[in-house]
N, C-alpha and C. Protein backbone atom coordinates (compact mmCIF):
# COMPACT_ATOMS: atom_id res chain seq x y z
N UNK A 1 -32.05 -30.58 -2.60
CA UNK A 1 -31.70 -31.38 -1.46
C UNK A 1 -32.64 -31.02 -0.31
N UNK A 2 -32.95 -32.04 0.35
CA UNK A 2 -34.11 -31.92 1.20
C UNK A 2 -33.45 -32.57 2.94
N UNK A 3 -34.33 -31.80 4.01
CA UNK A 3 -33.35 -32.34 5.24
C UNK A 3 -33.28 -33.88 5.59
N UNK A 4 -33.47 -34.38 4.81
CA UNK A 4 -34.05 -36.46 4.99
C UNK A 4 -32.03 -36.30 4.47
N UNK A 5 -31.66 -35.91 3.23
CA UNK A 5 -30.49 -35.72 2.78
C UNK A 5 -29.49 -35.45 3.44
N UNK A 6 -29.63 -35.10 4.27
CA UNK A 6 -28.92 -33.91 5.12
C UNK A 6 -28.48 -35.18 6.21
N UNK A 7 -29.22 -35.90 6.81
CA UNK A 7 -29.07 -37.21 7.82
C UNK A 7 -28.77 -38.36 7.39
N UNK A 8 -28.64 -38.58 5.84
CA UNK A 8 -27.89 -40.03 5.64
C UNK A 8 -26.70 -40.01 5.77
N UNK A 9 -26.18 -41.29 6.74
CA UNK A 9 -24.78 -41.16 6.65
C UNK A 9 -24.14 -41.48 5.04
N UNK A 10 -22.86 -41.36 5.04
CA UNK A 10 -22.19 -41.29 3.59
C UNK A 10 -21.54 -42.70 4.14
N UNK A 11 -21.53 -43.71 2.99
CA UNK A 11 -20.83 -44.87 2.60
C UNK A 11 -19.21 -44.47 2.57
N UNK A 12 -18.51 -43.56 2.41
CA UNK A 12 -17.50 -43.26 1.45
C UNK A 12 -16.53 -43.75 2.87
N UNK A 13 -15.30 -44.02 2.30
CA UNK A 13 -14.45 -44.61 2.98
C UNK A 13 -13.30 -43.63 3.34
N UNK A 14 -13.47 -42.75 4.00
CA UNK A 14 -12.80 -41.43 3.85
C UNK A 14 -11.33 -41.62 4.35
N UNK A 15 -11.19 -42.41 5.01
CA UNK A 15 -9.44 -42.86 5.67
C UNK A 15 -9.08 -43.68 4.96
N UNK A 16 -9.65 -44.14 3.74
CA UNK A 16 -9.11 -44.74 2.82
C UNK A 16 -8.70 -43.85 1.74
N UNK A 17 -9.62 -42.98 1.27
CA UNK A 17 -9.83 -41.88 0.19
C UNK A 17 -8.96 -40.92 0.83
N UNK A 18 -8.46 -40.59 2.13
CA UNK A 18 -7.36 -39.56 2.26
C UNK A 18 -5.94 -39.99 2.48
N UNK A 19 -5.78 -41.46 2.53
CA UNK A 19 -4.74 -42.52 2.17
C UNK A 19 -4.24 -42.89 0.85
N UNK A 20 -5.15 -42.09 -0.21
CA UNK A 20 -4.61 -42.25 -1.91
C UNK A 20 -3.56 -41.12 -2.08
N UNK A 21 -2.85 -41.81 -2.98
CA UNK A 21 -1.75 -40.37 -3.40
C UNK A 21 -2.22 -40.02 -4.90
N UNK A 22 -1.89 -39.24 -5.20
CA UNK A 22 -2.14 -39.09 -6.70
C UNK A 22 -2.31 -40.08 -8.01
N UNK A 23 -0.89 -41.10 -7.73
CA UNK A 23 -0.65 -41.84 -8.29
C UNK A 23 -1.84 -42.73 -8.43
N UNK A 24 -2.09 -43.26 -7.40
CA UNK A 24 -2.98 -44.04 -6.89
C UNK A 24 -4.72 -43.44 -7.65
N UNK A 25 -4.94 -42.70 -7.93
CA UNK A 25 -5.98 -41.98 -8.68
C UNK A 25 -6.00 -42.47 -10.32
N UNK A 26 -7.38 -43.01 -10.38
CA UNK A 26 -7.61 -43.58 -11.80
C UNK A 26 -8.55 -41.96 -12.51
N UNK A 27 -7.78 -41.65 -14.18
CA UNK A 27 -8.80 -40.57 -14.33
C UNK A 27 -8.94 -40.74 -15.78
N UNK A 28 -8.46 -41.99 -16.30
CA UNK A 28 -9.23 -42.73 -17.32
C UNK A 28 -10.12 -42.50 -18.28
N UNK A 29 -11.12 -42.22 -17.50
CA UNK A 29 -12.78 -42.30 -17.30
C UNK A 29 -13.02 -40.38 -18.21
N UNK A 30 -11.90 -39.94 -17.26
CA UNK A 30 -11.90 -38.25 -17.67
C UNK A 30 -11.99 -38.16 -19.16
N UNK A 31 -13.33 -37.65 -19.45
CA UNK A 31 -12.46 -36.93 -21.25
C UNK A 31 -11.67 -35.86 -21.11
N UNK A 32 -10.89 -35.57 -22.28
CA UNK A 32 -9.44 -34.21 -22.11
C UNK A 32 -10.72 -33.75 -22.17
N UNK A 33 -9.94 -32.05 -21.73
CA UNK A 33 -11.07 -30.54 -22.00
C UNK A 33 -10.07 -30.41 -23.33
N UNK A 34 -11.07 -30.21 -24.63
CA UNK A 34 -10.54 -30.08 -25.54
C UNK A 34 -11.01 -28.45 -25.67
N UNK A 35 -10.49 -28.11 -27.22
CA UNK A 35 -10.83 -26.20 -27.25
C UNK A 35 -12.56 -26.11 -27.53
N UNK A 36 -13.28 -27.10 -27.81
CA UNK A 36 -14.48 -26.77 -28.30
C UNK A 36 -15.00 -26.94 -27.15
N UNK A 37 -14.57 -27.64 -25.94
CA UNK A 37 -15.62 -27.74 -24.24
C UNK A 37 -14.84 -25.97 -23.99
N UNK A 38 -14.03 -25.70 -24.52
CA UNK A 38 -13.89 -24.12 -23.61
C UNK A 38 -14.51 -23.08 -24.36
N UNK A 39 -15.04 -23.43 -25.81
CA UNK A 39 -15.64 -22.81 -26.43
C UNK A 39 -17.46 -22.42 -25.74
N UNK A 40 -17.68 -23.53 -25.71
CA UNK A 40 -19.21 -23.90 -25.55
C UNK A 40 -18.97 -23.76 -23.84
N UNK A 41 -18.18 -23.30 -23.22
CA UNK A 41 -18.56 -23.39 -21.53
C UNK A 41 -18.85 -22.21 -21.29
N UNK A 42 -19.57 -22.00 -20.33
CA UNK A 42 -20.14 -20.13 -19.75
C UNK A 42 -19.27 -20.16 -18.08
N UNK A 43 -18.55 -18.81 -18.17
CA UNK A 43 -17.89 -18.33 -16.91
C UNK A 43 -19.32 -17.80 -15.48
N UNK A 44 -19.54 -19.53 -15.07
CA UNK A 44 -20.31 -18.80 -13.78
C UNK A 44 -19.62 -18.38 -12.78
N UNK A 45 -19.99 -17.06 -12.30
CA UNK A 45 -19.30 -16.24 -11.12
C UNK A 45 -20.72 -16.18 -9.78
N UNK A 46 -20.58 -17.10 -8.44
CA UNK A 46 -21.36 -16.93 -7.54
C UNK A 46 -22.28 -15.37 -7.09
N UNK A 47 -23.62 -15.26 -7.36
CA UNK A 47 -23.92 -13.77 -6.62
C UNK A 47 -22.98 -13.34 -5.80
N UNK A 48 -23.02 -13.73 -5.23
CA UNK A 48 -22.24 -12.66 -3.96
C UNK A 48 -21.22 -12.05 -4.45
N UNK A 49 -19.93 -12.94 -5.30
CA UNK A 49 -18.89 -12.37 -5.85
C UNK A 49 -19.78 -11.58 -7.12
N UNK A 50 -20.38 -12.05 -7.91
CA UNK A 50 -20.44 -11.28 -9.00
C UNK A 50 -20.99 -9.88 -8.56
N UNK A 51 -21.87 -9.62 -7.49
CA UNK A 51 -21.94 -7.95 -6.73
C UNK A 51 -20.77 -7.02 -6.36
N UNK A 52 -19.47 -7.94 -6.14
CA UNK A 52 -18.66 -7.16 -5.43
C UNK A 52 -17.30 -6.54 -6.61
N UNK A 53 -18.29 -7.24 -8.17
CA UNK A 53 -16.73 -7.03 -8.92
C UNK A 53 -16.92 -5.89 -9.41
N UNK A 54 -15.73 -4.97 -9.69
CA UNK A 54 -15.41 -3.31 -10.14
C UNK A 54 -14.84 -3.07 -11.17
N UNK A 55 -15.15 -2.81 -12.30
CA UNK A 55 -14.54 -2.53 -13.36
C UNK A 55 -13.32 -1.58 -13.44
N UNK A 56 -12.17 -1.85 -13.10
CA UNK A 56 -10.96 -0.77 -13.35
C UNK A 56 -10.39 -0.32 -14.17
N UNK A 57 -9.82 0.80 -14.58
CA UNK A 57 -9.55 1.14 -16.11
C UNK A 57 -7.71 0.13 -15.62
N UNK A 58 -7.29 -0.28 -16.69
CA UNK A 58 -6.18 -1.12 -16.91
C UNK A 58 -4.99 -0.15 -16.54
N UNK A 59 -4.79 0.89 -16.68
CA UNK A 59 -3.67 1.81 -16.50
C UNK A 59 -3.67 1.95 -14.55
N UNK A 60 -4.97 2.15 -14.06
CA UNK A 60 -5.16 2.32 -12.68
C UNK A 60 -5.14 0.73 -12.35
N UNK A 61 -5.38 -0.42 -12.41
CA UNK A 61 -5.13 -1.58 -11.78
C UNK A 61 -3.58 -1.44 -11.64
N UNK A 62 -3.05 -1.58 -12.91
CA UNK A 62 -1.89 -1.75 -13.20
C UNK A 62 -0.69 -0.82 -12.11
N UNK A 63 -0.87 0.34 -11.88
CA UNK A 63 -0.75 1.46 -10.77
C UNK A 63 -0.80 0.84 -9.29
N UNK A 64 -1.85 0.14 -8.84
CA UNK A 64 -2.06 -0.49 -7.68
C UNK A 64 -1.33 -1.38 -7.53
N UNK A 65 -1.16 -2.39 -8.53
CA UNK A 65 -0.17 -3.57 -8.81
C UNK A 65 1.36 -3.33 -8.69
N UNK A 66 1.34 -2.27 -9.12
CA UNK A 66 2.50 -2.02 -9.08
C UNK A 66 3.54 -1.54 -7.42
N UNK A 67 2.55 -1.06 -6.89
CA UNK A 67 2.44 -1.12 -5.22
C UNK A 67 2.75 -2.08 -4.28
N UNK A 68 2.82 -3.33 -5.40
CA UNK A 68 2.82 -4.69 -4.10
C UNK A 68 1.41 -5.79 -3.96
N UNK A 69 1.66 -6.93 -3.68
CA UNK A 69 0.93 -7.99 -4.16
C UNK A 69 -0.30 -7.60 -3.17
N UNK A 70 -0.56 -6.72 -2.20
CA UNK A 70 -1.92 -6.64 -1.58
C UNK A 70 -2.02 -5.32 -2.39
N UNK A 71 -2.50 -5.36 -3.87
CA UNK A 71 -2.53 -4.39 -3.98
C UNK A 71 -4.45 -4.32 -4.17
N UNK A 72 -4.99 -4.99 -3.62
CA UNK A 72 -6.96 -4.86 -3.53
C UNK A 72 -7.21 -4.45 -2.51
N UNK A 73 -6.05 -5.07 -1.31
CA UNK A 73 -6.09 -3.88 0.04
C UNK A 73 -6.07 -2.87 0.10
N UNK A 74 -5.05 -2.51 -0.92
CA UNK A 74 -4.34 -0.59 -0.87
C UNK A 74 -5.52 0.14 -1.49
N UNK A 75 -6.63 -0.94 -2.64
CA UNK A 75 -7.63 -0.19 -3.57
C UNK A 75 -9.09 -0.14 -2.43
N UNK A 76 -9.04 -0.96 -1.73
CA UNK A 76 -9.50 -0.95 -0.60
C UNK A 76 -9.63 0.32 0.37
N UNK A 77 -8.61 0.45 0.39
CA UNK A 77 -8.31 1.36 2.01
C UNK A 77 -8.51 2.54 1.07
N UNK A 78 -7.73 3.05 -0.23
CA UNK A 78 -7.93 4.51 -0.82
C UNK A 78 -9.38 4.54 -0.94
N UNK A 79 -10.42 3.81 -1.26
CA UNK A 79 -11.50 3.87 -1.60
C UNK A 79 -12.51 4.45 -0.06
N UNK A 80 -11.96 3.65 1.17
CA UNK A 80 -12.28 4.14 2.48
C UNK A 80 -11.99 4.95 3.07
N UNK A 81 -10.87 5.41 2.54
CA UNK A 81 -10.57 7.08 2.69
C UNK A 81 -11.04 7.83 2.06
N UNK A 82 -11.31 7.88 0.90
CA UNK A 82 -12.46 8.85 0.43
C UNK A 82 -13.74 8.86 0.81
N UNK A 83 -14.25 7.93 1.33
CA UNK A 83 -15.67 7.80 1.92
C UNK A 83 -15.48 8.87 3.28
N UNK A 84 -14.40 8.55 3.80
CA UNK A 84 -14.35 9.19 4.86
C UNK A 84 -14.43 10.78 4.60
N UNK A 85 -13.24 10.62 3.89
CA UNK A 85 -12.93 12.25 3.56
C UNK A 85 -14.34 12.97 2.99
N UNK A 86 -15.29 12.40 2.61
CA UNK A 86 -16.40 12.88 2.22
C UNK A 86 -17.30 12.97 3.03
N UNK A 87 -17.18 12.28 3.78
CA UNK A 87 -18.15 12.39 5.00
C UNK A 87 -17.68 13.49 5.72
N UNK A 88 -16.84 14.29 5.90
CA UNK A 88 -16.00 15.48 6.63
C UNK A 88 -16.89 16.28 5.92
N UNK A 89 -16.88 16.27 4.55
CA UNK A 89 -17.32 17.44 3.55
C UNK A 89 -18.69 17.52 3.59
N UNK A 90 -19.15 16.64 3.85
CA UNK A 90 -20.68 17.08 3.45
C UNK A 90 -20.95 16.93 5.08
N UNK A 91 -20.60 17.21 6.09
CA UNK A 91 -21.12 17.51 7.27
C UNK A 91 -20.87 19.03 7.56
N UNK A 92 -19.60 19.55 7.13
CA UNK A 92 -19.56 20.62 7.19
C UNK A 92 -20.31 21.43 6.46
């Protein structure tokens, strides 16, 4: 996409298109996802997310989880407390 792209206005009839209800939606056209499109599909995960993911052993997720539904916060914050707490240690 180039900035010429970027300045065409869009045709689309958007107070019309946010005036459809579901019903109103033709999907016809859709082929089903059958088991051989989930066979043959590849799980793309965006850079940015795919840098930030952590492999956890299943017994320790499961532990955090068990803590309560923010439980990536709680893995979060223990993880920033040890940074901290290490930073104490190796200054001294």
């Amino acid at each position: 996409m180039n900035s010429e792209n970027l300045n065409i206005t869009s045709r689309t009839n958007w107070t019309a298109l946010e005036a459809m209800s579901e019903e109103n939606i033709d999907y016809s056209d859709i082929p089903p996802l059958t088991d051989e499109f989930f066979e043959r599909s590849t799980l793309r995960i965006p850079v940015d997310q795919a840098q930030n993911l952590v492999q956890l052993d299943p017994d320790v997720k499961q532990w955090f989880q068990n803590h309560g539904d923010q439980y990536k916060t709680l893995i979060n914050s223990v993880l920033r407390q040890y940074i901290e707490n290490n930073k104490t240690q190796q200054s001294a």
